[in-house]
Protein backbone atom coordinates (compact mmCIF):
# COMPACT_ATOMS: atom_id res chain seq x y z
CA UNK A 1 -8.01 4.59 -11.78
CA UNK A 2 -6.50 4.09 -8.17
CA UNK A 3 -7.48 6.19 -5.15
CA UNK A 4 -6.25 5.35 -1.87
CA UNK A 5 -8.29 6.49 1.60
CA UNK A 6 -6.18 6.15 4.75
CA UNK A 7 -7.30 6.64 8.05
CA UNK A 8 -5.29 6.68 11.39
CA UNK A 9 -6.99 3.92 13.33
CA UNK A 10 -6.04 5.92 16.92
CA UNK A 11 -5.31 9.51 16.76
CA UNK A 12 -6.35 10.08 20.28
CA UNK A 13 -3.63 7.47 21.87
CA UNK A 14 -0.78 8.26 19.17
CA UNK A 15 -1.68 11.81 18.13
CA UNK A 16 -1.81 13.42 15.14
CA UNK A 17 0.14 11.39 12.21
CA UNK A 18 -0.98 12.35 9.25
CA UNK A 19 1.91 14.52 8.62
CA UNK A 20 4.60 11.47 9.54
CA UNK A 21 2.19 9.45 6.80
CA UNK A 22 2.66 12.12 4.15
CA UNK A 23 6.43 11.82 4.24
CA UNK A 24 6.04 8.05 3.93
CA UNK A 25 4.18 8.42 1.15
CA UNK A 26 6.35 10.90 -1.04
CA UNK A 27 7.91 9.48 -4.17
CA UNK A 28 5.06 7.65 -4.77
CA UNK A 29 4.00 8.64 -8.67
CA UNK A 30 0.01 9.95 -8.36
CA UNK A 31 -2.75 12.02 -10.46
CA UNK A 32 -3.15 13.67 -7.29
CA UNK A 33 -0.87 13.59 -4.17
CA UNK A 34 -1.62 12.10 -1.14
CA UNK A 35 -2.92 15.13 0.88
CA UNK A 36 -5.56 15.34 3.68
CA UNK A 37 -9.47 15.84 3.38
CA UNK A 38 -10.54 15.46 6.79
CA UNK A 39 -9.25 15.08 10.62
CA UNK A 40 -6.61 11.89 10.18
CA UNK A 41 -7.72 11.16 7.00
CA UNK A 42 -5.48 11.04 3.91
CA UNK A 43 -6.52 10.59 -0.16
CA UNK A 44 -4.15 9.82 -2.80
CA UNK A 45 -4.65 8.98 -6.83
CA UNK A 46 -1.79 6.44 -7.35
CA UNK A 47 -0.65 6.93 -11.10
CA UNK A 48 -0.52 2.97 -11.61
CA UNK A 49 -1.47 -0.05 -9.97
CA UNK A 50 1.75 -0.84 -8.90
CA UNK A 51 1.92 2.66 -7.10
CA UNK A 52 -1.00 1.79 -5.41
CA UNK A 53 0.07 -1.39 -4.30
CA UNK A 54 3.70 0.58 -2.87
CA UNK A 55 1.26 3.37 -0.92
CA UNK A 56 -0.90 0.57 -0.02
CA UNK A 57 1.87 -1.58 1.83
CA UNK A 58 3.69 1.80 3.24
CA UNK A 59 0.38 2.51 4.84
CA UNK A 60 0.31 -1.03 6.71
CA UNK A 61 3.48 -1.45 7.59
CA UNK A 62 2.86 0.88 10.79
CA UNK A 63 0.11 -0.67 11.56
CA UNK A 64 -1.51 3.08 12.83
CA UNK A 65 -3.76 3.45 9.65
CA UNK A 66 -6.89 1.72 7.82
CA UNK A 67 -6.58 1.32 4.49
CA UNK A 68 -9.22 1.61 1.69
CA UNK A 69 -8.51 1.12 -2.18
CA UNK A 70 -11.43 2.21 -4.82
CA UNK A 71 -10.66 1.13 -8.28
CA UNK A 72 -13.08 3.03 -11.08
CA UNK A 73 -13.41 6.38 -12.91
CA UNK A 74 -12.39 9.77 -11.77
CA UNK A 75 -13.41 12.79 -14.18
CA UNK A 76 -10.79 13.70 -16.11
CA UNK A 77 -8.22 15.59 -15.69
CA UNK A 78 -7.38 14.74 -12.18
CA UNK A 79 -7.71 17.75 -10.01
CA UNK A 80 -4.53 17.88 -8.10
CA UNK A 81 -6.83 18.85 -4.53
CA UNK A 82 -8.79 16.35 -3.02
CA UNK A 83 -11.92 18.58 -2.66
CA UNK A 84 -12.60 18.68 -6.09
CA UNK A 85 -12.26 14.80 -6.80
CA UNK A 86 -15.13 13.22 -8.13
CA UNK A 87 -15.68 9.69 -9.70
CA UNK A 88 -16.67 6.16 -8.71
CA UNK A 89 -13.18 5.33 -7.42
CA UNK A 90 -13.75 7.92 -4.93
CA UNK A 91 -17.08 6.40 -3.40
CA UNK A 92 -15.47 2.85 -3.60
CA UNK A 93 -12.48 4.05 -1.47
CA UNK A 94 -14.50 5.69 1.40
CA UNK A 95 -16.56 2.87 1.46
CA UNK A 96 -13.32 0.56 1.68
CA UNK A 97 -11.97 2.60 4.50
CA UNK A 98 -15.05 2.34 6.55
CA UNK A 99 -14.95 -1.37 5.94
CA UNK A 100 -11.63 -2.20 6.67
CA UNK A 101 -12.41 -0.37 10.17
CA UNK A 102 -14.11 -3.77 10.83
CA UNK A 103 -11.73 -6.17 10.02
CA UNK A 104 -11.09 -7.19 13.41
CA UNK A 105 -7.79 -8.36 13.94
CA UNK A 106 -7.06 -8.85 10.44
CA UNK A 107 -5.36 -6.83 8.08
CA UNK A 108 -6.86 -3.23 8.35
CA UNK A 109 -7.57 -2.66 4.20
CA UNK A 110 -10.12 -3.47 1.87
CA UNK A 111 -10.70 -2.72 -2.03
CA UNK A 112 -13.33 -2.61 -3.71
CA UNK A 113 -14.49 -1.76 -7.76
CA UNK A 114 -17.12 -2.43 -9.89
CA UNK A 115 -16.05 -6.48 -10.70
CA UNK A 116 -16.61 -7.51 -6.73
CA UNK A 117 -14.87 -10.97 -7.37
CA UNK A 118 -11.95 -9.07 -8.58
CA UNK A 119 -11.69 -6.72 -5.98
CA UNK A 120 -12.08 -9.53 -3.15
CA UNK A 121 -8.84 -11.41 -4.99
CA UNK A 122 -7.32 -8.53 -4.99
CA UNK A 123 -7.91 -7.74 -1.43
CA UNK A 124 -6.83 -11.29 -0.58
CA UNK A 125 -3.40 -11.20 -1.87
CA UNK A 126 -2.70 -7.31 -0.65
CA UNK A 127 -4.00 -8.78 2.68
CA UNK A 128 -1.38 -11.55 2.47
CA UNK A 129 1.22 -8.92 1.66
CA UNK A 130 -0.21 -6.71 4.53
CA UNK A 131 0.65 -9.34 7.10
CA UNK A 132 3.92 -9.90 5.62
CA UNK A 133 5.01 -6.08 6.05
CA UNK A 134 2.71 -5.23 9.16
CA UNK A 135 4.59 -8.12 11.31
CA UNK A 136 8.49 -7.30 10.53
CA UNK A 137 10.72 -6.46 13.48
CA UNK A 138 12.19 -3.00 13.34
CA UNK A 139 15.91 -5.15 13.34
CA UNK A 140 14.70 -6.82 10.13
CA UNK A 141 13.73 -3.03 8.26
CA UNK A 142 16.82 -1.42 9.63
CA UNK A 143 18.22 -4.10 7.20
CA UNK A 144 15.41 -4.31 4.41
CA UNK A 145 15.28 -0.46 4.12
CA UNK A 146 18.81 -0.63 2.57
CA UNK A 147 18.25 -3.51 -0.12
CA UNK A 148 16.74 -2.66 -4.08
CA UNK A 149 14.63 -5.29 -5.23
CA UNK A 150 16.28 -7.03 -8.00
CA UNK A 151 19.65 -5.77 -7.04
CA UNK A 152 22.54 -8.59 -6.97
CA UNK A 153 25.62 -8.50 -4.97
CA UNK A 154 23.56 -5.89 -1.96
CA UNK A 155 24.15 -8.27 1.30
CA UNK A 156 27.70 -7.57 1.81
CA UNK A 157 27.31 -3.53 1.60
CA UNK A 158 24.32 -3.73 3.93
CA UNK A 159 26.23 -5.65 6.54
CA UNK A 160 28.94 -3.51 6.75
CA UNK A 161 26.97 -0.72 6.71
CA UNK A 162 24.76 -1.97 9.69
CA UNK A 163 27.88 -3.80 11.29
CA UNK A 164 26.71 -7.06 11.18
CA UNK A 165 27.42 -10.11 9.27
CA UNK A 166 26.38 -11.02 6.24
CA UNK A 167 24.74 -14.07 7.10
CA UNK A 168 22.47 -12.22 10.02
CA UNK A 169 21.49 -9.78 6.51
CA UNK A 170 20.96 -12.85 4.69
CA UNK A 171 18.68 -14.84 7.73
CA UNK A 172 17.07 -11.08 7.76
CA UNK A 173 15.92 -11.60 4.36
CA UNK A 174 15.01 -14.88 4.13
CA UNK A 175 12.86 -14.75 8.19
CA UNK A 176 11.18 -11.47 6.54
CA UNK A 177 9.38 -12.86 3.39
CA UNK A 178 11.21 -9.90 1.72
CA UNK A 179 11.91 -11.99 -1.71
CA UNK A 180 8.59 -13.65 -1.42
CA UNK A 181 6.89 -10.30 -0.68
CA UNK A 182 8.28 -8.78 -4.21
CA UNK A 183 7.53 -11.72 -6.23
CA UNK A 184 4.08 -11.21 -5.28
CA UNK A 185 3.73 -7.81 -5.51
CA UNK A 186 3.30 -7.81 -9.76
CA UNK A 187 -0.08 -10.50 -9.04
CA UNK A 188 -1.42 -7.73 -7.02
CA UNK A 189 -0.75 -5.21 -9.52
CA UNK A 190 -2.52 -7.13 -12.20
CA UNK A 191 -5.35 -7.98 -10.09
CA UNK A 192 -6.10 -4.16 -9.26
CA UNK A 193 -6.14 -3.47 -13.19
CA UNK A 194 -8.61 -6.19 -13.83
CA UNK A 195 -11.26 -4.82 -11.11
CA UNK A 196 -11.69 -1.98 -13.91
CA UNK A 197 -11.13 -4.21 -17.09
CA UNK A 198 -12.07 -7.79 -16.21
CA UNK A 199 -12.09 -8.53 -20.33
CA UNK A 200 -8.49 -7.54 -20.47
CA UNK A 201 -6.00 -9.72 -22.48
CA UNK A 202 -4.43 -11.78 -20.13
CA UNK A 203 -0.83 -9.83 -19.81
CA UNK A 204 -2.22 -6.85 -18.91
């Protein structure tokens, strides 16, 4: 299983944003929704690995928040309030969160589970992906935040919804890593499902 930790990286300079960070983080599909346990501090049980790869990458993309990922058991069945989680995951994610408080000026996340190879790949690539999201300009998500992944045929709408061409959507796209960003996203996934079965057939 997936639990997420966030933790706002500055309360006292940006105040209180946990509640901002909750509405980010609706839709995702959990065990347990992302709900707070502590003063600017935020837990979440991502249903899949791909959900915790989209709450992961929501989280950076403000750059306000730490991220830490635990990948391992939770007893079963979920509890839907975060005070009555228990399970490896949830010791792996604190301990991710207070590690990716030392990351410098890299990418504020770590993961970590019980294959540690695993997990560092993992971290690598959601790093990578991190960067990508963390560094847009708010011009290039005012286009971005309109487009479905996968979609054909979206440039045109976007433009005239914005009021711009269709070529400044397209250089949007293309300057923003968006398409590279999504073809990555699925080696992410499958990396955070082989932290908790490394012996796992190969299309897992």
């Amino acid at each position: 299983m997936y639990l997420v930790t966030l933790r706002q990286r500055d309360r006292r300079s940006d105040g209180d944003l946990t509640d901002e960070m909750l509405r980010t983080l609706a839709g995702i599909a959990t065990l347990a929704p992302f709900q707070r346990s502590g003063p600017s501090l935020l837990v979440g049980v991502p249903e899949r690995a791909e959900d915790a790869v989209e709450a992961t990458l929501r989280a950076l993309r403000s750059n306000q928040w730490l991220v830490g990922l635990g990948v391992g058991s939770l007893y079963e069945p979920v509890p839907r309030e975060a005070q009555y989680l228990q399970g490896t995951a949830l010791g792996y994610a604190h301990t991710a969160v207070e590690r990716s408080g030392h990351t410098g000026e890299r990418v504020p996340l770590s993961v970590i589970g019980p294959e540690a190879s695993v997990a560092a790949e993992a971290e690598a690539v959601l790093r990578l992906l991190g960067q990508i999201v963390s560094t847009r300009s708010s011009a290039e998500w005012a286009v971005l935040d309109l487009l479905t992944p996968g979609a054909r045929g979206q440039q045109k709408h976007v433009a005239t919804e914005l009021g711009i061409t269709a070529q400044a959507v397209s250089k949007a796209v293309v300057r923003s890593a968006w398409v590279e960003e999504w073809a990555a996203r699925p080696a992410a996934a499958r990396l955070l499902r082989w932290i908790d079965s490394p012996h796992a057939p190969a299309d897992l």
